[in-house]
C-alpha atoms as a PDB file:
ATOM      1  CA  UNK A   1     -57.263   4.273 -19.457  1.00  0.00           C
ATOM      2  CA  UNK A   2     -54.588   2.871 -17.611  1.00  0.00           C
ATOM      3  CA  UNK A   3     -51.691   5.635 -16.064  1.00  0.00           C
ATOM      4  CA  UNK A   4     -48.167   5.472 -17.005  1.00  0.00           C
ATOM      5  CA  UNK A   5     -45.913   3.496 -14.788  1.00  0.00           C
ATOM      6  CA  UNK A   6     -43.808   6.566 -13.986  1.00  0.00           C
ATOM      7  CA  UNK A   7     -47.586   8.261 -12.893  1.00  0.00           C
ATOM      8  CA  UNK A   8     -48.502   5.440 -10.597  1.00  0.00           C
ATOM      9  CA  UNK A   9     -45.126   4.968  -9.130  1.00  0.00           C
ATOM     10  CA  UNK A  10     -44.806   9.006  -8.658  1.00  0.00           C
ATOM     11  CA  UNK A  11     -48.391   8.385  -6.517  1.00  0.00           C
ATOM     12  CA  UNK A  12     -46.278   5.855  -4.130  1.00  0.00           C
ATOM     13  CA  UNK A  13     -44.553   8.681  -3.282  1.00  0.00           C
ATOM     14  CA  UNK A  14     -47.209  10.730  -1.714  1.00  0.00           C
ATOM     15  CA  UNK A  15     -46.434  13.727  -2.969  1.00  0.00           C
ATOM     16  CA  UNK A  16     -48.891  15.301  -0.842  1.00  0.00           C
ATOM     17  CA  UNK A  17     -47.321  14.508   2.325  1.00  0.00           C
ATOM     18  CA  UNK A  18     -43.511  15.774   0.749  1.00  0.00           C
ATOM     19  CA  UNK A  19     -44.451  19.295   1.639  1.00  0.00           C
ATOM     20  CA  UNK A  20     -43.233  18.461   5.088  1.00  0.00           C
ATOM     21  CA  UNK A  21     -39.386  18.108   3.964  1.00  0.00           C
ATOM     22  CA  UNK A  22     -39.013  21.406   2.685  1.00  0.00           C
ATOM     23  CA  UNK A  23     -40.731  22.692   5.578  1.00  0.00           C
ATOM     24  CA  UNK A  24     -38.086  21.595   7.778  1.00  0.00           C
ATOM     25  CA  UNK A  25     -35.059  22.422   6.107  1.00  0.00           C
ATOM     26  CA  UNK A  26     -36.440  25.928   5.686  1.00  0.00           C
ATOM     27  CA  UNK A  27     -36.540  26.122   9.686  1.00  0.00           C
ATOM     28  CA  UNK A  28     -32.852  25.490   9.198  1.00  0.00           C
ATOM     29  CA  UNK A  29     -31.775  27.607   7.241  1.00  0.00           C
ATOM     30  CA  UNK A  30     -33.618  30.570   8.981  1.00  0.00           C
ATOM     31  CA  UNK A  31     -31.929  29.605  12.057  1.00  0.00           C
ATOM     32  CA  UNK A  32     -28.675  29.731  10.800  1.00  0.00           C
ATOM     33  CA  UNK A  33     -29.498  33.140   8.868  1.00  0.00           C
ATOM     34  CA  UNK A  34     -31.231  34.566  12.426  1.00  0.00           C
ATOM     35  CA  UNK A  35     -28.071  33.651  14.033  1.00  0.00           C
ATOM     36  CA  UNK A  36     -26.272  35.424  11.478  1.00  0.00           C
ATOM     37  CA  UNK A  37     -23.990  32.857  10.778  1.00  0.00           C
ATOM     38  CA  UNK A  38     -22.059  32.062   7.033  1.00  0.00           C
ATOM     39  CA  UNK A  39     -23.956  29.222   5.366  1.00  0.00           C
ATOM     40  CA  UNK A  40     -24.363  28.138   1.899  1.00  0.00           C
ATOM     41  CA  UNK A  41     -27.688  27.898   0.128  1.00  0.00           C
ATOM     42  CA  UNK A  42     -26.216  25.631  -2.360  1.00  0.00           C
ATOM     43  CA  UNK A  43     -25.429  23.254   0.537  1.00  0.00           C
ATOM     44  CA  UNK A  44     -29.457  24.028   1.248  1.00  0.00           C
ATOM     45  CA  UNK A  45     -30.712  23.083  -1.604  1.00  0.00           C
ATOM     46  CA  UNK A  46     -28.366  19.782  -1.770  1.00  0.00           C
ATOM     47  CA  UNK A  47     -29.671  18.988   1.364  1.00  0.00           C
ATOM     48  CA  UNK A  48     -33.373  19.462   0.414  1.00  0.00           C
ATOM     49  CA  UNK A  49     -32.886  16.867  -2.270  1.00  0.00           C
ATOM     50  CA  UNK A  50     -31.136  14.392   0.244  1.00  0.00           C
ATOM     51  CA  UNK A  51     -34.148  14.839   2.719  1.00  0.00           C
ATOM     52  CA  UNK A  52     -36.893  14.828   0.018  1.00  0.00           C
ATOM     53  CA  UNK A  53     -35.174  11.139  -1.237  1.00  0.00           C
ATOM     54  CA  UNK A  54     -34.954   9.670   2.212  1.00  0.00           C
ATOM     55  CA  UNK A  55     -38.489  11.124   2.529  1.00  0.00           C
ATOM     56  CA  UNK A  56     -39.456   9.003  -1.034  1.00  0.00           C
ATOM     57  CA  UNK A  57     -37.861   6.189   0.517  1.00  0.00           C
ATOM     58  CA  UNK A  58     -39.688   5.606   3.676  1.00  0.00           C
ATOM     59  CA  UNK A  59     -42.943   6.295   2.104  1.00  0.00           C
ATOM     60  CA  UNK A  60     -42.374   4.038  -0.914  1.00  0.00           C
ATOM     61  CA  UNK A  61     -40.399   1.539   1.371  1.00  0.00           C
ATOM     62  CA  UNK A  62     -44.058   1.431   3.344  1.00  0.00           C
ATOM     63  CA  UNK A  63     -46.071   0.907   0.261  1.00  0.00           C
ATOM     64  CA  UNK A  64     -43.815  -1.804  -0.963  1.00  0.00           C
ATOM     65  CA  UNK A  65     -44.235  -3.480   2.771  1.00  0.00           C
ATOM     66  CA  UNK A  66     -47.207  -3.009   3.524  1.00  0.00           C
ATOM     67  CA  UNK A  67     -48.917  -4.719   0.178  1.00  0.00           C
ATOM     68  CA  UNK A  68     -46.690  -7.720   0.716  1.00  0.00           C
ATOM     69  CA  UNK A  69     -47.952  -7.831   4.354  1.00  0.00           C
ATOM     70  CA  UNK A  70     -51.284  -7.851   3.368  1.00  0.00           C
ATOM     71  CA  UNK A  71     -51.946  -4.735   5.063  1.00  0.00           C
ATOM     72  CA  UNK A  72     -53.126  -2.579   2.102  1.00  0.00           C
ATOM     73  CA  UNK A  73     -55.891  -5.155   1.235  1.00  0.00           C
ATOM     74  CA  UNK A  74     -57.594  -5.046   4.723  1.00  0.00           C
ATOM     75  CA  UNK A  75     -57.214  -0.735   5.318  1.00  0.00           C
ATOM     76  CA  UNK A  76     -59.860   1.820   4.850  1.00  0.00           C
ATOM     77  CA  UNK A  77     -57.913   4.346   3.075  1.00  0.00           C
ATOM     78  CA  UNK A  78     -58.173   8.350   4.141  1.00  0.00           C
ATOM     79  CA  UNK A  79     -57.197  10.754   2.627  1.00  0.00           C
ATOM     80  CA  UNK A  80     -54.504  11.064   5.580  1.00  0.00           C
ATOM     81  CA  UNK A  81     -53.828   7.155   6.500  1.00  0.00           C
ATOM     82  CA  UNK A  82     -53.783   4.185   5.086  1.00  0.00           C
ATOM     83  CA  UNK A  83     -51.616   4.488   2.130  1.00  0.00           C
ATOM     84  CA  UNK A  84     -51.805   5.450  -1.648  1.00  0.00           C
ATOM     85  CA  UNK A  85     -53.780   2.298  -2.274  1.00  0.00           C
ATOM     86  CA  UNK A  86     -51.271   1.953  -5.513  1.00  0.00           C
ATOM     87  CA  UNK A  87     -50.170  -1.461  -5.453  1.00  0.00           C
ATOM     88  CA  UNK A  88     -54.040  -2.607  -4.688  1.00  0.00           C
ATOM     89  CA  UNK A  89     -55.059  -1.708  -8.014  1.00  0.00           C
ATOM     90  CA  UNK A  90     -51.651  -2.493  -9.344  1.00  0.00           C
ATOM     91  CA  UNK A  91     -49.713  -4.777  -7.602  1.00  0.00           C
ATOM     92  CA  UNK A  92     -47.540  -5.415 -11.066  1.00  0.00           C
ATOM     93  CA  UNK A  93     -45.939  -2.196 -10.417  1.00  0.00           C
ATOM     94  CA  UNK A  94     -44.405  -3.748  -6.579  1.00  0.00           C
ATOM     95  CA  UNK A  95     -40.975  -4.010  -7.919  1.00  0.00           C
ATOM     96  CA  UNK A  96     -41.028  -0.808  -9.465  1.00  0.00           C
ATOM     97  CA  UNK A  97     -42.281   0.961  -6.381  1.00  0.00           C
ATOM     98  CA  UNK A  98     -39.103  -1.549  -4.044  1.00  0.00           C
ATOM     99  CA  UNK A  99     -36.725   0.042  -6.910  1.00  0.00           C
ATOM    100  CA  UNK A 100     -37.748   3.607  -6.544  1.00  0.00           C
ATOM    101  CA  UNK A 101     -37.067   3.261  -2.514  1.00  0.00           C
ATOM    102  CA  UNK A 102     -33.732   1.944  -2.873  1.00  0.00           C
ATOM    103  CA  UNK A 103     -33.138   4.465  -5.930  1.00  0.00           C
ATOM    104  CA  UNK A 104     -34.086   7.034  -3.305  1.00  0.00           C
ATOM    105  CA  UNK A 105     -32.307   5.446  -0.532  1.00  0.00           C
ATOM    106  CA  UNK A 106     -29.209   5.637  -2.638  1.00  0.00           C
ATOM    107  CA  UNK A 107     -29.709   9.455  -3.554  1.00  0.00           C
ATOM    108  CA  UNK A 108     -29.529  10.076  -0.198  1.00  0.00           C
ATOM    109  CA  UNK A 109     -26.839   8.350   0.834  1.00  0.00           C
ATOM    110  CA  UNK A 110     -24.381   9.935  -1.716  1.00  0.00           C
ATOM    111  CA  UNK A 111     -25.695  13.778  -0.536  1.00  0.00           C
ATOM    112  CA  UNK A 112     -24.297  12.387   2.948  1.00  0.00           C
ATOM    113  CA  UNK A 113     -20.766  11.267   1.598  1.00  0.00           C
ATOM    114  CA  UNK A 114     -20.560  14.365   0.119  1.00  0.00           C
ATOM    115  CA  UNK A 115     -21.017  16.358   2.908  1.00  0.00           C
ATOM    116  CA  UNK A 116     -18.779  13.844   5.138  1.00  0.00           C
ATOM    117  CA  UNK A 117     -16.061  15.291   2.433  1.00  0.00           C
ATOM    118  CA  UNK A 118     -16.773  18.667   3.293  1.00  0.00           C
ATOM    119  CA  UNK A 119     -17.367  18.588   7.027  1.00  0.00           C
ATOM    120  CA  UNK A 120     -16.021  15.384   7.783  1.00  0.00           C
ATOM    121  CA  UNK A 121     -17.268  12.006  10.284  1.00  0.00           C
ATOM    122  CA  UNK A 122     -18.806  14.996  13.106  1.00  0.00           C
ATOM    123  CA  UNK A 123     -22.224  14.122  10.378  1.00  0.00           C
ATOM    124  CA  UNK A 124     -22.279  10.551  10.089  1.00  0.00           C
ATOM    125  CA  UNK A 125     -24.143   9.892  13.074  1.00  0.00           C
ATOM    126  CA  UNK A 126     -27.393  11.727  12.612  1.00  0.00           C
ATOM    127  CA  UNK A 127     -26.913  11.267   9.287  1.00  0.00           C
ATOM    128  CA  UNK A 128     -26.946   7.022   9.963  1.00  0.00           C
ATOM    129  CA  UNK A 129     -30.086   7.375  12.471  1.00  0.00           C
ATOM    130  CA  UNK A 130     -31.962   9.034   9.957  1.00  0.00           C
ATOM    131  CA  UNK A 131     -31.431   6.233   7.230  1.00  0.00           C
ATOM    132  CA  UNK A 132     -32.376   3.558  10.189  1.00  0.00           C
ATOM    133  CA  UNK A 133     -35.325   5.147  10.714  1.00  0.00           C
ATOM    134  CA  UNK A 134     -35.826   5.056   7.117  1.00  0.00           C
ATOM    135  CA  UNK A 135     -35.202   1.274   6.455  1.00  0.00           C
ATOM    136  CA  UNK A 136     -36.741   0.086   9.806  1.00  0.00           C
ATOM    137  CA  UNK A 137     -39.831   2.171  10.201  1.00  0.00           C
ATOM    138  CA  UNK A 138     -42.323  -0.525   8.960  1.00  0.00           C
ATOM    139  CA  UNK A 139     -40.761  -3.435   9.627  1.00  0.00           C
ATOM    140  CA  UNK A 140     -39.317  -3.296  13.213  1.00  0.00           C
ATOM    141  CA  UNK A 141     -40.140   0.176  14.833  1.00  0.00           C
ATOM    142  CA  UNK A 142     -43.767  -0.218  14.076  1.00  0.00           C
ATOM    143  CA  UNK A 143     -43.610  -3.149  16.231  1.00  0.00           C
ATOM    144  CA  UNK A 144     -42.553  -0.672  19.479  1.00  0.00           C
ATOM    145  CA  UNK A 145     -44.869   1.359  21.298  1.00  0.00           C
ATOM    146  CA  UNK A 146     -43.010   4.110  22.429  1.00  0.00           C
ATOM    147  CA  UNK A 147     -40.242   3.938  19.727  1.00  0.00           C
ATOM    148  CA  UNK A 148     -42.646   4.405  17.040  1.00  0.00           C
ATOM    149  CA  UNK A 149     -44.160   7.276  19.038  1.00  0.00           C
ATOM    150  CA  UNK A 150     -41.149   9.270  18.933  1.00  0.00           C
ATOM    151  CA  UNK A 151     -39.545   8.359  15.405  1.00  0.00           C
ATOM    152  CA  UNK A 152     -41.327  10.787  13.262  1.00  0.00           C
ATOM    153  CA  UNK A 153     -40.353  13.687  15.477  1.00  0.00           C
ATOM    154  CA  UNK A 154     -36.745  12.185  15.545  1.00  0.00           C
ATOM    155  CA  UNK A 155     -37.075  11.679  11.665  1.00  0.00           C
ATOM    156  CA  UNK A 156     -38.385  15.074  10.759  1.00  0.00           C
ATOM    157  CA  UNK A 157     -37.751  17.364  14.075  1.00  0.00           C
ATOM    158  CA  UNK A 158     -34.115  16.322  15.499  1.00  0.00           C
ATOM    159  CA  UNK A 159     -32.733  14.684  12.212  1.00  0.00           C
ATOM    160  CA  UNK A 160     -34.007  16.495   9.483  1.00  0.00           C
ATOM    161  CA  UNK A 161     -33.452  20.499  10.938  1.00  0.00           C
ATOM    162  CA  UNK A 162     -30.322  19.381  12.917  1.00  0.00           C
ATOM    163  CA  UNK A 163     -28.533  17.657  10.145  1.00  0.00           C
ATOM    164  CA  UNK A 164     -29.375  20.280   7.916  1.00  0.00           C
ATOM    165  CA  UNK A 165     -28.252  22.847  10.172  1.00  0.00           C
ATOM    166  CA  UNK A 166     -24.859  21.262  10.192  1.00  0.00           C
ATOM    167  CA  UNK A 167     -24.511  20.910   6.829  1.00  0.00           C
ATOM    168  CA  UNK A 168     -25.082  24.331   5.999  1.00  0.00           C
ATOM    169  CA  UNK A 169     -23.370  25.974   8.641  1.00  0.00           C
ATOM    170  CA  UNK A 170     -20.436  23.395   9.318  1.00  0.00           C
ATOM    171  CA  UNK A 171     -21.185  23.692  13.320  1.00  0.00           C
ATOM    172  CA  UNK A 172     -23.491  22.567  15.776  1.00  0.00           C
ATOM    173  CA  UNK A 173     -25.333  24.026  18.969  1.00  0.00           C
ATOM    174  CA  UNK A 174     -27.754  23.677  21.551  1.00  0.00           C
ATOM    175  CA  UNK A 175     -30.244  26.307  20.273  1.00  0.00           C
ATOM    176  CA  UNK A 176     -30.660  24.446  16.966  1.00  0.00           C
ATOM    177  CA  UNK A 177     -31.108  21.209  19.280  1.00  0.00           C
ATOM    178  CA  UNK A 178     -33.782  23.017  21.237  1.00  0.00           C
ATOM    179  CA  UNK A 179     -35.672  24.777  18.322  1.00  0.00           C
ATOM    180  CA  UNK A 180     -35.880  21.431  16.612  1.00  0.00           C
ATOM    181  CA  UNK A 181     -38.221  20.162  19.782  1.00  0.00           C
ATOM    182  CA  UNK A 182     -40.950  22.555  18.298  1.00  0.00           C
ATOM    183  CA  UNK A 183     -41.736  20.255  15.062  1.00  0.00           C
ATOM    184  CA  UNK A 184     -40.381  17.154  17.629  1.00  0.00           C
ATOM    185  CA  UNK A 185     -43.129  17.396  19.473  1.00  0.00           C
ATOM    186  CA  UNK A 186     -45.626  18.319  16.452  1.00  0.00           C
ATOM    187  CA  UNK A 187     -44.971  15.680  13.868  1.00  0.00           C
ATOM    188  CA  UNK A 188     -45.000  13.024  16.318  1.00  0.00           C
ATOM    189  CA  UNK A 189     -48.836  14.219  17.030  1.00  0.00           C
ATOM    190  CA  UNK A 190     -49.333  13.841  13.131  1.00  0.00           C
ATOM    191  CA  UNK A 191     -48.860  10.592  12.708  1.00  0.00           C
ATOM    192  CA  UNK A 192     -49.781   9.298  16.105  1.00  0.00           C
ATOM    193  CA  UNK A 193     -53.913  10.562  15.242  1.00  0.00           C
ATOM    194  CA  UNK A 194     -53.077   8.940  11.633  1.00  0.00           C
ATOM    195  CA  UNK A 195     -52.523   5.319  13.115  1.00  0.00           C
ATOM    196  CA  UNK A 196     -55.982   5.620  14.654  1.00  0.00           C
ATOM    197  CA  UNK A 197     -58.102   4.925  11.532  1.00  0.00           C
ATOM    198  CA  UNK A 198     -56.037   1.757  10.848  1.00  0.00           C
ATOM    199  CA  UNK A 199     -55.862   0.016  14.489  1.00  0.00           C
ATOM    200  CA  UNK A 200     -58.093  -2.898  13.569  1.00  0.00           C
ATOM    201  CA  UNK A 201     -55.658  -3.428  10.328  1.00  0.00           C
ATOM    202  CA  UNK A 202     -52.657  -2.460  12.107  1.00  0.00           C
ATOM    203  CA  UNK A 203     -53.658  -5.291  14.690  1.00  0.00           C
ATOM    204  CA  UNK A 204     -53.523  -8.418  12.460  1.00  0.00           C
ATOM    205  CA  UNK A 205     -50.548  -7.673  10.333  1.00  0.00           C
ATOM    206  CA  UNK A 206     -48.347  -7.395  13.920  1.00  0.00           C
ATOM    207  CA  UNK A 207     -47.616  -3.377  14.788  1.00  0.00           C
ATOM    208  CA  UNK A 208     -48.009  -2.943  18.025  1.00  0.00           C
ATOM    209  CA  UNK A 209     -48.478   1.489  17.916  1.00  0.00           C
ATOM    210  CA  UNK A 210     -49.071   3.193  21.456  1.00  0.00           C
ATOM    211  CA  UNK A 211     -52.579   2.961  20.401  1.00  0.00           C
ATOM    212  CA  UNK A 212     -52.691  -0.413  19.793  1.00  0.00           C
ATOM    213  CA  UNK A 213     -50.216  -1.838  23.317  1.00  0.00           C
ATOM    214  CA  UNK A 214     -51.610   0.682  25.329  1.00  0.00           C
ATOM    215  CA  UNK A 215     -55.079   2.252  24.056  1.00  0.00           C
ATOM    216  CA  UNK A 216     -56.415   5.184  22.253  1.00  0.00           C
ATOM    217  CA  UNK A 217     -56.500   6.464  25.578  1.00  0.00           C
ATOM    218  CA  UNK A 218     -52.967   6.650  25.971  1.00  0.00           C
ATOM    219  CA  UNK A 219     -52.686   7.990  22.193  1.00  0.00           C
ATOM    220  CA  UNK A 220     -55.068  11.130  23.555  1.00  0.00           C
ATOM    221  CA  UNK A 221     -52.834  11.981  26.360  1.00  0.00           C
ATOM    222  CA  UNK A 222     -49.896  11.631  24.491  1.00  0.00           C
ATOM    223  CA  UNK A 223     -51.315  13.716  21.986  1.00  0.00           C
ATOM    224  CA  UNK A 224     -52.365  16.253  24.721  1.00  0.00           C
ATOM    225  CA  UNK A 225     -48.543  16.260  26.409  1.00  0.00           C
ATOM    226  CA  UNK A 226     -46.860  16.569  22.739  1.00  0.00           C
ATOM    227  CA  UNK A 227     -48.999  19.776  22.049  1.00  0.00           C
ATOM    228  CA  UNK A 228     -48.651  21.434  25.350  1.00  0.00           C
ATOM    229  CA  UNK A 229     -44.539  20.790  25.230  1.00  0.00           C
ATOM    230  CA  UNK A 230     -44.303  22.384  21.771  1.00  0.00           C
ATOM    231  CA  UNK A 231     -45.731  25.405  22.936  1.00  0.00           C
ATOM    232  CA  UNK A 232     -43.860  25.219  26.165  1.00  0.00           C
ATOM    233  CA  UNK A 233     -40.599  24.948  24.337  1.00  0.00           C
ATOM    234  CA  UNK A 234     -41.775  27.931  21.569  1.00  0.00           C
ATOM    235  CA  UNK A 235     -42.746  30.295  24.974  1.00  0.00           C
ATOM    236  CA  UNK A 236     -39.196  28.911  26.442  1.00  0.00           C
ATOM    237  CA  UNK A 237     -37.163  30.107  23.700  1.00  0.00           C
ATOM    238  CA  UNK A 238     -38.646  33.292  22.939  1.00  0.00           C
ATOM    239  CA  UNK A 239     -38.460  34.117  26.878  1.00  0.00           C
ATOM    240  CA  UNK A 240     -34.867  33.283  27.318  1.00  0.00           C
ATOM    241  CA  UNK A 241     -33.637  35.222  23.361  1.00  0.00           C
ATOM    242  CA  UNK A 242     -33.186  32.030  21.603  1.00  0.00           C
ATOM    243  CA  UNK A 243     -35.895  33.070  19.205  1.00  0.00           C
ATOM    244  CA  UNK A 244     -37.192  36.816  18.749  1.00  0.00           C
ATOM    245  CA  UNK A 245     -40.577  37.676  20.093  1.00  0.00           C
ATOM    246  CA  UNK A 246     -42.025  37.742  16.491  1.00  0.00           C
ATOM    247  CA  UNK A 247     -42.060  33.896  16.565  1.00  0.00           C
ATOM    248  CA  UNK A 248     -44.586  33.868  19.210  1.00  0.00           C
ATOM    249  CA  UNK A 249     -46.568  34.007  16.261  1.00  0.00           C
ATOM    250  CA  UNK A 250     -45.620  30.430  15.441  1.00  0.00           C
ATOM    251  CA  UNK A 251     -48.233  29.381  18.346  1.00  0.00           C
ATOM    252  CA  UNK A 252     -51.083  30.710  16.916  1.00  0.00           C
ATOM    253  CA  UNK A 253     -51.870  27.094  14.100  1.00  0.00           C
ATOM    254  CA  UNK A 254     -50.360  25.129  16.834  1.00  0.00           C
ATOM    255  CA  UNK A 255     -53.546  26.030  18.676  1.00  0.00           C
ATOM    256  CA  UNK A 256     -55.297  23.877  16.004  1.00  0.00           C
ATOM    257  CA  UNK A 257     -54.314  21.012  18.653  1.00  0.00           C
ATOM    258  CA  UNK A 258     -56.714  21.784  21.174  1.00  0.00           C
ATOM    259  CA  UNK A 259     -59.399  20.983  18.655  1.00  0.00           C
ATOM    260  CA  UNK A 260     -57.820  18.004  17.085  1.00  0.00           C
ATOM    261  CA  UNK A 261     -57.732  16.394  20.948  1.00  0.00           C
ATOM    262  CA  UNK A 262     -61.331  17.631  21.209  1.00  0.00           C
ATOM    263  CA  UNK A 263     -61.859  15.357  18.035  1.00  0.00           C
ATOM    264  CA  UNK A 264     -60.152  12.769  19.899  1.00  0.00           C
ATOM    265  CA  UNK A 265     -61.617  12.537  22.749  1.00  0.00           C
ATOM    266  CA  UNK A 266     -65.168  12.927  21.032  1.00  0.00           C
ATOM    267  CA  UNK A 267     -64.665  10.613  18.447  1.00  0.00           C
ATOM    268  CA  UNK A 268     -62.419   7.945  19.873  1.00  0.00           C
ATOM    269  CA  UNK A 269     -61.370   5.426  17.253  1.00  0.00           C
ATOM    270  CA  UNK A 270     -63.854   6.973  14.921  1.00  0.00           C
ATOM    271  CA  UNK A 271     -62.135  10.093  14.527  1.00  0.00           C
ATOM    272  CA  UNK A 272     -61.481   9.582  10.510  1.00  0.00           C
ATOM    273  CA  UNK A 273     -65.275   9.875  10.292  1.00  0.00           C
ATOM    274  CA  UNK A 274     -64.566  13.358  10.582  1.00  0.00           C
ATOM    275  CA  UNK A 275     -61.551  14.571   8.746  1.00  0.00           C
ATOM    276  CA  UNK A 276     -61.900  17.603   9.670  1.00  0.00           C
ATOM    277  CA  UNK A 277     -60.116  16.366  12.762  1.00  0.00           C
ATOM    278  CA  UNK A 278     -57.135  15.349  10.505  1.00  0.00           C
ATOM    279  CA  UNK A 279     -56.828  17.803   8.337  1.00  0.00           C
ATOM    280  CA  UNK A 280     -56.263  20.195  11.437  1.00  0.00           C
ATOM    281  CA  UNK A 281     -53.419  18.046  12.183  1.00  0.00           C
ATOM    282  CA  UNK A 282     -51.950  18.172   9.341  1.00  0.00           C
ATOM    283  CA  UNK A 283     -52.263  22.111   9.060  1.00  0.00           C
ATOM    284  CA  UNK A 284     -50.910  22.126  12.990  1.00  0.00           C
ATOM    285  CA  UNK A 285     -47.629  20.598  12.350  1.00  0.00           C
ATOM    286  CA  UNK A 286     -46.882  22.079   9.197  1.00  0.00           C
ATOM    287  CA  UNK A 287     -48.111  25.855   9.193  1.00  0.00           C
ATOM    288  CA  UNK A 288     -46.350  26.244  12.649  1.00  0.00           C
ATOM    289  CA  UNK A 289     -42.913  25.376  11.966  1.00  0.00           C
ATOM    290  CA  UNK A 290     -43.416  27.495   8.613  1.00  0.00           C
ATOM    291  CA  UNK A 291     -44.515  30.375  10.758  1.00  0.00           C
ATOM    292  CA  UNK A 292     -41.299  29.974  12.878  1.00  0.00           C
ATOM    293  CA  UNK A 293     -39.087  29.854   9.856  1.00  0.00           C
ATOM    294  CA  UNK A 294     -40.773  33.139   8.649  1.00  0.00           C
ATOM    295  CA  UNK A 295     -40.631  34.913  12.073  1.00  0.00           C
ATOM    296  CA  UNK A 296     -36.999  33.963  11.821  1.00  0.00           C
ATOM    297  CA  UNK A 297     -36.436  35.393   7.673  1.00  0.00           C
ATOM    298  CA  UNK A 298     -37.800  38.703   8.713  1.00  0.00           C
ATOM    299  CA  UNK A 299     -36.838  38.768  12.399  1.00  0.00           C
END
């Protein structure tokens, strides 16, 4: 029996991968509440529904792409990379899935009005380089090596905890700047091993990933450098009083890294053959940050 349209479209989504979004505002918000500053959970919870829509967006925005591109027809799917698979098996539904990204898109644009209102133009610029990201991941920062390397962590890390931050609190500062390196560093190491699986596909539709310009080679070291900076920056902070010693704790999943860059290095471009690999990366840059936030709650 066929799903409902609203069922398929919901699996564009990747609901899966949303657990990331409320992830990073949570770092946020116990920041601001370590730091004993005034801050709204209200304000919190808007801006959880502004970052889980622009989070929608870019994944839906991809799955609309990426079937038009013919890029969905030549991928092996994982259950980590290579898309839902949705508009494969049901490529009627392709304006459906292009309307829910600008529905999305839209959502989260009116959250940031609102809080230009309250706090006025000081959040219009993170807010505007997280919708860029957004609308120009696929097509045009896929396409450059190192800029593609970097614009998860700027998505998720520097965007996503900053802005949040700032909403909530109505102010700004370098610690929240520097804590936000931690899942920088991290979610920029979960999707670089996630373009592996898909180089050969990736290839012939015109990205041009740090795996594909410069090797897989190059993809293991930077993999290697991003996981050795977040725990340099996590040891950093807790040394110098940013964050209290109970968030050394936060180091213990990202650990998990060493043995997704043994995977790596075993495995090569095969790595998907043993997810294993993958799903350490995906429990690496999402149970650490979550450990931090806790560390922080009960600090």
């Amino acid at each position: 029996m066929t799903k409902p349209k609203s069922a398929n479209i919901v699996h564009a989504m990747r609901p899966s991968f949303l657990i990331l979004t409320p992830v990073c505002i949570l770092l946020a918000v116990a920041t601001a509440q370590f730091q004993g500053l005034h801050y709204s959970l209200a304000y919190a919870l808007l801006c959880l529904v502004g970052a889980l829509t622009a989070h929608i967006a870019v994944n839906t925005l991809n799955e609309y792409q990426d079937f038009h591109s013919g890029l969905d027809l030549m991928t092996e799917r994982t259950d980590f990379s290579g898309g839902s698979g949705l508009l494969v098996q049901h490529p009627h539904l392709s304006a459906q899935v292009f309307k829910a990204s600008l529905i999305a898109l839209a959502i989260t644009a009116i959250v940031g009005i609102y809080f230009i209102t309250i706090h006025g133009w000081k959040i219009l610029p993170i807010g505007l380089l997280g919708l860029l990201v957004v609308i120009t991941y696929t097509k045009w920062i896929n396409k450059q090596a190192w800029l593609c390397l970097i614009a998860p962590g700027l998505g998720f890390g520097t965007f996503m905890v900053t802005g949040t931050y700032l909403c909530i609190t109505g102010a700004i500062n370098t610690s929240i700047w520097l804590i936000s390196l931690i899942p920088f560093f991290l979610i920029n190491n979960l999707l670089l091993v996630n373009q592996i699986p898909d180089i050969d596909a990736d290839t012939q539709v015109g990205r041009n990933h740090l795996a594909i310009k410069h090797g897989i080679g190059a993809s293991i070291k930077a993999y290697g450098i991003f996981t050795i900076f977040a725990q340099l920056t996590l040891i950093y902070l807790v040394l110098t009083n940013i964050l209290p010693l109970a968030s050394i704790v936060a180091i213990i999943p990202m650990l998990l890294g060493y043995f997704v860059l043994y995977g790596m290095i075993r495995l090569n471009r095969d790595i998907a053959s043993a997810p294993k690999y993958l799903a350490a990366n995906v429990i690496c840059s999402i149970a650490s940050p979550t450990l931090l936030a806790l560390s922080l709650f009960f600090a």
